[in-house]
PDB file of N, CA and C in Angstrom:
ATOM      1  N   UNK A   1       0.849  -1.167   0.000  1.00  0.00           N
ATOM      2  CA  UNK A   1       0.000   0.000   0.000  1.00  0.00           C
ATOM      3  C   UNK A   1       0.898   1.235   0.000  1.00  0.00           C
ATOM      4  N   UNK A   2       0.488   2.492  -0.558  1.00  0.00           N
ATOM      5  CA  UNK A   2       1.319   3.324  -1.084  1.00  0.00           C
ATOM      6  C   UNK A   2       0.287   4.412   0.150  1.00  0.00           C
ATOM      7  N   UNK A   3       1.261   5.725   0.421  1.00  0.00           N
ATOM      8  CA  UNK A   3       0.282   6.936   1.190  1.00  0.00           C
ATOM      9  C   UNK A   3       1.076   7.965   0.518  1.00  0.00           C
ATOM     10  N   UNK A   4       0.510   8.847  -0.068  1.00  0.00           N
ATOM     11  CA  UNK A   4       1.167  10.115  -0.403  1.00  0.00           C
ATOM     12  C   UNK A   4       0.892  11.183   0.781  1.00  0.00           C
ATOM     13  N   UNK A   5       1.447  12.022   0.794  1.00  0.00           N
ATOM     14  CA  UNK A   5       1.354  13.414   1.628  1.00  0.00           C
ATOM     15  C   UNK A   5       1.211  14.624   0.385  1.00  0.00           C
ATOM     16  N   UNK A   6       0.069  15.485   0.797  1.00  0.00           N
ATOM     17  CA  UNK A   6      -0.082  16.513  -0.269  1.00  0.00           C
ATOM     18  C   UNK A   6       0.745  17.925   0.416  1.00  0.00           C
ATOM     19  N   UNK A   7       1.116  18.663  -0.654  1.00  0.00           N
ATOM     20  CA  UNK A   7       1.860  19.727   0.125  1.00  0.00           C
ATOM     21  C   UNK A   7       1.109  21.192  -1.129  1.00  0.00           C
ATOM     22  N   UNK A   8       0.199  21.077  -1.880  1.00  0.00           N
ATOM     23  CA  UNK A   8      -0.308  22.290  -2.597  1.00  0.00           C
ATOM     24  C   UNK A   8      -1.505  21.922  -3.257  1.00  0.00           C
ATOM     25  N   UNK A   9      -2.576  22.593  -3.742  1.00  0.00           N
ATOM     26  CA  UNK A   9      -3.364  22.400  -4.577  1.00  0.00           C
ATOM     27  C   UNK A   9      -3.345  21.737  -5.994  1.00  0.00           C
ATOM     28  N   UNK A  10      -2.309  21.779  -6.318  1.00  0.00           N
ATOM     29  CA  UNK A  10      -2.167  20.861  -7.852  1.00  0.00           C
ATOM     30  C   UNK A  10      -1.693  19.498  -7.442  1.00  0.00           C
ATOM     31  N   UNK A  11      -0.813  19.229  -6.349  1.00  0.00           N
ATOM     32  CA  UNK A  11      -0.296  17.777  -6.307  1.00  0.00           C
ATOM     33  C   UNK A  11      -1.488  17.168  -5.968  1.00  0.00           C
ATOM     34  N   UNK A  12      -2.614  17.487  -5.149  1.00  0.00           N
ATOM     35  CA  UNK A  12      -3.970  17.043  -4.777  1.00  0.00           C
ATOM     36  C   UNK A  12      -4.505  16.577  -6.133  1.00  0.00           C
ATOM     37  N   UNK A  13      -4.911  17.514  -6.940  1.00  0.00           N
ATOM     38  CA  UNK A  13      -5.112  17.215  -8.097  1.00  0.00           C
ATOM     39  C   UNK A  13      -4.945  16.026  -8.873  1.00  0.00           C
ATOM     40  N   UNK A  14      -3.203  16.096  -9.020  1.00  0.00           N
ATOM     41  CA  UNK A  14      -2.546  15.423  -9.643  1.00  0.00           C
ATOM     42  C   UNK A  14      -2.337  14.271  -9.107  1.00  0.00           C
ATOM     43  N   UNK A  15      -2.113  13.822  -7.980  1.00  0.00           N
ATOM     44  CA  UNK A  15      -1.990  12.669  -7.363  1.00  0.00           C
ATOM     45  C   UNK A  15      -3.294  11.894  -7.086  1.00  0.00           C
ATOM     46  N   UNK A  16      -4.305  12.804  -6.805  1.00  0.00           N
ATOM     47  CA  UNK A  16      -5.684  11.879  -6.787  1.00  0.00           C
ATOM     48  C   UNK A  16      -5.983  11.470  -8.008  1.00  0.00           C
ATOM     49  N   UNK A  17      -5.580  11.898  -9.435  1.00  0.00           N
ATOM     50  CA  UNK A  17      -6.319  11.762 -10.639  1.00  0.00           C
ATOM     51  C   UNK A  17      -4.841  10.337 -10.751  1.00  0.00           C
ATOM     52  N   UNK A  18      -3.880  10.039 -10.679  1.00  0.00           N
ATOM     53  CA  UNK A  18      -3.345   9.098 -10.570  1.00  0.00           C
ATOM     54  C   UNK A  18      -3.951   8.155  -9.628  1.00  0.00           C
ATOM     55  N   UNK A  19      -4.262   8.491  -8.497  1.00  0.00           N
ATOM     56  CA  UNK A  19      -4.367   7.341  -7.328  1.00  0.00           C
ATOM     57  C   UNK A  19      -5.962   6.519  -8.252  1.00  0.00           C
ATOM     58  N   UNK A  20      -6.909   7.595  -8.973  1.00  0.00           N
ATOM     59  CA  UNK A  20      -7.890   7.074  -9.443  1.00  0.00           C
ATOM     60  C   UNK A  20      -7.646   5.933 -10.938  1.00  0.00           C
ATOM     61  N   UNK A  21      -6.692   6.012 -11.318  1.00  0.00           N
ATOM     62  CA  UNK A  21      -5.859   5.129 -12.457  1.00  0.00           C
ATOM     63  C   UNK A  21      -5.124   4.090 -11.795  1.00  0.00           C
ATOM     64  N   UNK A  22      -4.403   4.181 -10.707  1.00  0.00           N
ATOM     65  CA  UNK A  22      -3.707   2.707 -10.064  1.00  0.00           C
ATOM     66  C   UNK A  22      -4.660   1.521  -9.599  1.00  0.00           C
ATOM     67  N   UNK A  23      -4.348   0.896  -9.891  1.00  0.00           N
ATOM     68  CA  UNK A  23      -5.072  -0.356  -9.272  1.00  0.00           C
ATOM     69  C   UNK A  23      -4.962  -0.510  -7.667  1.00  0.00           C
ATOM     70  N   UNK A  24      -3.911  -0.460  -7.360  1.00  0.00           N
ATOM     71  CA  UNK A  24      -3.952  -0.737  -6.075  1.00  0.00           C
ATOM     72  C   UNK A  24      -4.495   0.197  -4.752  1.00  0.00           C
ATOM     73  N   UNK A  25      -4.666   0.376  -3.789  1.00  0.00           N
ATOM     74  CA  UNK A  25      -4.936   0.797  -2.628  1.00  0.00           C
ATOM     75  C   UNK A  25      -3.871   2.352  -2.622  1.00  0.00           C
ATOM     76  N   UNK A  26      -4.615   3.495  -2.302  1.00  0.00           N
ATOM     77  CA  UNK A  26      -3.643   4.456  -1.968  1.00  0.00           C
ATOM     78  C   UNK A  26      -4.463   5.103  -0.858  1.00  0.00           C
ATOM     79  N   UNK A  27      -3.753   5.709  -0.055  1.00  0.00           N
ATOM     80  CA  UNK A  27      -4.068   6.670   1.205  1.00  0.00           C
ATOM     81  C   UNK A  27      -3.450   7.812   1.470  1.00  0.00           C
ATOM     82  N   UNK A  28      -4.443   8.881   1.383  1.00  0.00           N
ATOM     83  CA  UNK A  28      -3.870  10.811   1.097  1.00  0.00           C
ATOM     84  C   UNK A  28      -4.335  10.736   2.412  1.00  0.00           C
ATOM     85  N   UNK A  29      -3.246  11.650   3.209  1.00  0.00           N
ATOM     86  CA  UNK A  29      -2.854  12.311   4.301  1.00  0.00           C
ATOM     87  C   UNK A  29      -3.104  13.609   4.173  1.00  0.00           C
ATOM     88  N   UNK A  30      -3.809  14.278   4.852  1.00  0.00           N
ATOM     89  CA  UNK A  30      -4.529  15.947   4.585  1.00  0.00           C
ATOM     90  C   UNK A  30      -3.678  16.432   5.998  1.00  0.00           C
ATOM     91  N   UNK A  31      -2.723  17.654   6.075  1.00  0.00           N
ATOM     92  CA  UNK A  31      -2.320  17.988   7.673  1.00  0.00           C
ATOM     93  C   UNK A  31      -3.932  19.517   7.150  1.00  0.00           C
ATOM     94  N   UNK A  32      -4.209  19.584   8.623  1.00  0.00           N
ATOM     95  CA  UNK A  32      -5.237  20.863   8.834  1.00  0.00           C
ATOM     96  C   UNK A  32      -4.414  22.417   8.624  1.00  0.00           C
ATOM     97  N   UNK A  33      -3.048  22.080   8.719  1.00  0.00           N
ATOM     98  CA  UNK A  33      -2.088  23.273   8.704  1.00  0.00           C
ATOM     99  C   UNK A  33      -2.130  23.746   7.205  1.00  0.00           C
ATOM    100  N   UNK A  34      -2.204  23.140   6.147  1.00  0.00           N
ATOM    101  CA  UNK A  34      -2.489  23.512   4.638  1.00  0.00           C
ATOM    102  C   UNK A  34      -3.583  23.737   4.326  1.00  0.00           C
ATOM    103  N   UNK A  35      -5.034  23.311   5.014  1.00  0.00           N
ATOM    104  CA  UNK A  35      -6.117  23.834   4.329  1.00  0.00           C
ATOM    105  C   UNK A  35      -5.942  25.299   3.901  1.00  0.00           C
ATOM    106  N   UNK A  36      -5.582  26.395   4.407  1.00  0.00           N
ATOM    107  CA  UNK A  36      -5.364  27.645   4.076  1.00  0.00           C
ATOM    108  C   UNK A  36      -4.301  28.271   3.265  1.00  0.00           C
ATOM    109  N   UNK A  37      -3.337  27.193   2.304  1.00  0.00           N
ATOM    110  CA  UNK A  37      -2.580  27.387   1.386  1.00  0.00           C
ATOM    111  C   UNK A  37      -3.221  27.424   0.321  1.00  0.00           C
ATOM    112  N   UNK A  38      -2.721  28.497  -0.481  1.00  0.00           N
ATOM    113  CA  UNK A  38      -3.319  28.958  -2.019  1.00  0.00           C
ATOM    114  C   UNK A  38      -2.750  28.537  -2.785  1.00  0.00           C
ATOM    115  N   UNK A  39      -2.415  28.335  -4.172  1.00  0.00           N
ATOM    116  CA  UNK A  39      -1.541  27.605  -5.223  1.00  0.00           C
ATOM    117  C   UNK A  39      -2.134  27.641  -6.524  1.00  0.00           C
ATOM    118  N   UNK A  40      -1.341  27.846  -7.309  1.00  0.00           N
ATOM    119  CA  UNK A  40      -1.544  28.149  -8.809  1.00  0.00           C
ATOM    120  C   UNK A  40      -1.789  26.303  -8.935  1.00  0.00           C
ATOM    121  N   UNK A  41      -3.187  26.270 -10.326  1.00  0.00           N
ATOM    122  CA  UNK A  41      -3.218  25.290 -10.645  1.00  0.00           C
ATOM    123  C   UNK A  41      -3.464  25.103 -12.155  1.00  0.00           C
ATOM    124  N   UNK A  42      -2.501  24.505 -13.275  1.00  0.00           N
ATOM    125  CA  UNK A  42      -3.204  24.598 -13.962  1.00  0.00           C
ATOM    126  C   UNK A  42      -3.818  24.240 -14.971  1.00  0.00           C
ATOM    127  N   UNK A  43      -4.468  24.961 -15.809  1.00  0.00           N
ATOM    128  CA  UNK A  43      -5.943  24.404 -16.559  1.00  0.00           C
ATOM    129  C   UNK A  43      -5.162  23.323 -17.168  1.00  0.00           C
ATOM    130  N   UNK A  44      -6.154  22.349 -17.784  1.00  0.00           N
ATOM    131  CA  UNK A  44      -6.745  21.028 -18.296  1.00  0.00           C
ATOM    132  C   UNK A  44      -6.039  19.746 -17.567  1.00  0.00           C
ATOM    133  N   UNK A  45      -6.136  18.524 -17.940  1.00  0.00           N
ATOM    134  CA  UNK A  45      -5.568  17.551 -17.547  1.00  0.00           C
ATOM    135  C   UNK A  45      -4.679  17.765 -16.533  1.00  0.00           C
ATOM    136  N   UNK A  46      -4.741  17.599 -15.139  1.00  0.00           N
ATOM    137  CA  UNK A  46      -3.420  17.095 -14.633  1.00  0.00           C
ATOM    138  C   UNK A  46      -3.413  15.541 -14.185  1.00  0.00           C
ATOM    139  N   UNK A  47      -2.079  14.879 -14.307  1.00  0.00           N
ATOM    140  CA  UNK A  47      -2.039  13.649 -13.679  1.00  0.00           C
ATOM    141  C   UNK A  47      -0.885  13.509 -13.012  1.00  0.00           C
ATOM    142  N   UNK A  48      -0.371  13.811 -11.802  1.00  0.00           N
ATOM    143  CA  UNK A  48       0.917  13.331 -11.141  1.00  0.00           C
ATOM    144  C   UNK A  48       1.300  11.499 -11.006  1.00  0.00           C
ATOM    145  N   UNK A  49       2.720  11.664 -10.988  1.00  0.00           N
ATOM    146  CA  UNK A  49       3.055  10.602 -10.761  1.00  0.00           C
ATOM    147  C   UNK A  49       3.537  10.068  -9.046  1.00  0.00           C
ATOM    148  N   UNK A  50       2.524   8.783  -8.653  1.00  0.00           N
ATOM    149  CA  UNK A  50       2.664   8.691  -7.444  1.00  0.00           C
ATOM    150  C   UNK A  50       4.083   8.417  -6.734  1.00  0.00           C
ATOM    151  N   UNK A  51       4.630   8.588  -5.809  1.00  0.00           N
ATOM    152  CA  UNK A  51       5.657   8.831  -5.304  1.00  0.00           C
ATOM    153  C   UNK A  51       6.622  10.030  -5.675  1.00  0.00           C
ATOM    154  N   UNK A  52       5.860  10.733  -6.566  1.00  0.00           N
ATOM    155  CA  UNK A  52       6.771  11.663  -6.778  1.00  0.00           C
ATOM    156  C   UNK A  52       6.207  13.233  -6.768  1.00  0.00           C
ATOM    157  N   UNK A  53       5.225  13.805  -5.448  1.00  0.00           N
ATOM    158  CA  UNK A  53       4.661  14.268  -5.340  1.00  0.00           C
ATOM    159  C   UNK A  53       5.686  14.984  -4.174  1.00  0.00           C
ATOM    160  N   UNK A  54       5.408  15.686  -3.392  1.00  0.00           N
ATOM    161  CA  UNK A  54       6.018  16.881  -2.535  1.00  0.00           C
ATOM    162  C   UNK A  54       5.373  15.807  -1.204  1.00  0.00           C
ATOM    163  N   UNK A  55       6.798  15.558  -0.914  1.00  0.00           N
ATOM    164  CA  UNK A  55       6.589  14.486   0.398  1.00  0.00           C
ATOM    165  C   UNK A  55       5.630  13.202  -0.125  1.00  0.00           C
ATOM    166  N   UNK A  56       5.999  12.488  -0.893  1.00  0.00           N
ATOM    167  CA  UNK A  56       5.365  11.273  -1.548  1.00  0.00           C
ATOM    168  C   UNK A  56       6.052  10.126  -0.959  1.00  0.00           C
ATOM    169  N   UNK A  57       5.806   9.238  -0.747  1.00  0.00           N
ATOM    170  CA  UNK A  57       6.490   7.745   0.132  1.00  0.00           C
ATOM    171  C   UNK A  57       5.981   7.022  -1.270  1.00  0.00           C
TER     172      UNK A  57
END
């Protein structure tokens, strides 16, 4: 089982629209200290690659 850690508004993005393409089991870690971070995101398609996200395991 894989857990990413999100650290901005696009890796969220990008890593959930991957985690929704892997087959296997993934688990996003939200800290309450970032809900109030802003971040450029942008338009069309994003897809990150898992483990390679800003603090990705």
């Amino acid at each position: 089982m894989r857990h990413e850690r999100l650290s901005n508004p696009a890796d969220l993005i990008g890593l959930f629209a991957a985690a929704v393409r892997d087959p296997d089991p993934i688990m996003f870690f939200e800290a309450k200290s970032l809900y109030p971070v802003k971040g450029e995101v942008p338009d069309g398609e994003i897809v990150g690659e898992l483990g390679k996200g800003q603090g990705g395991v």
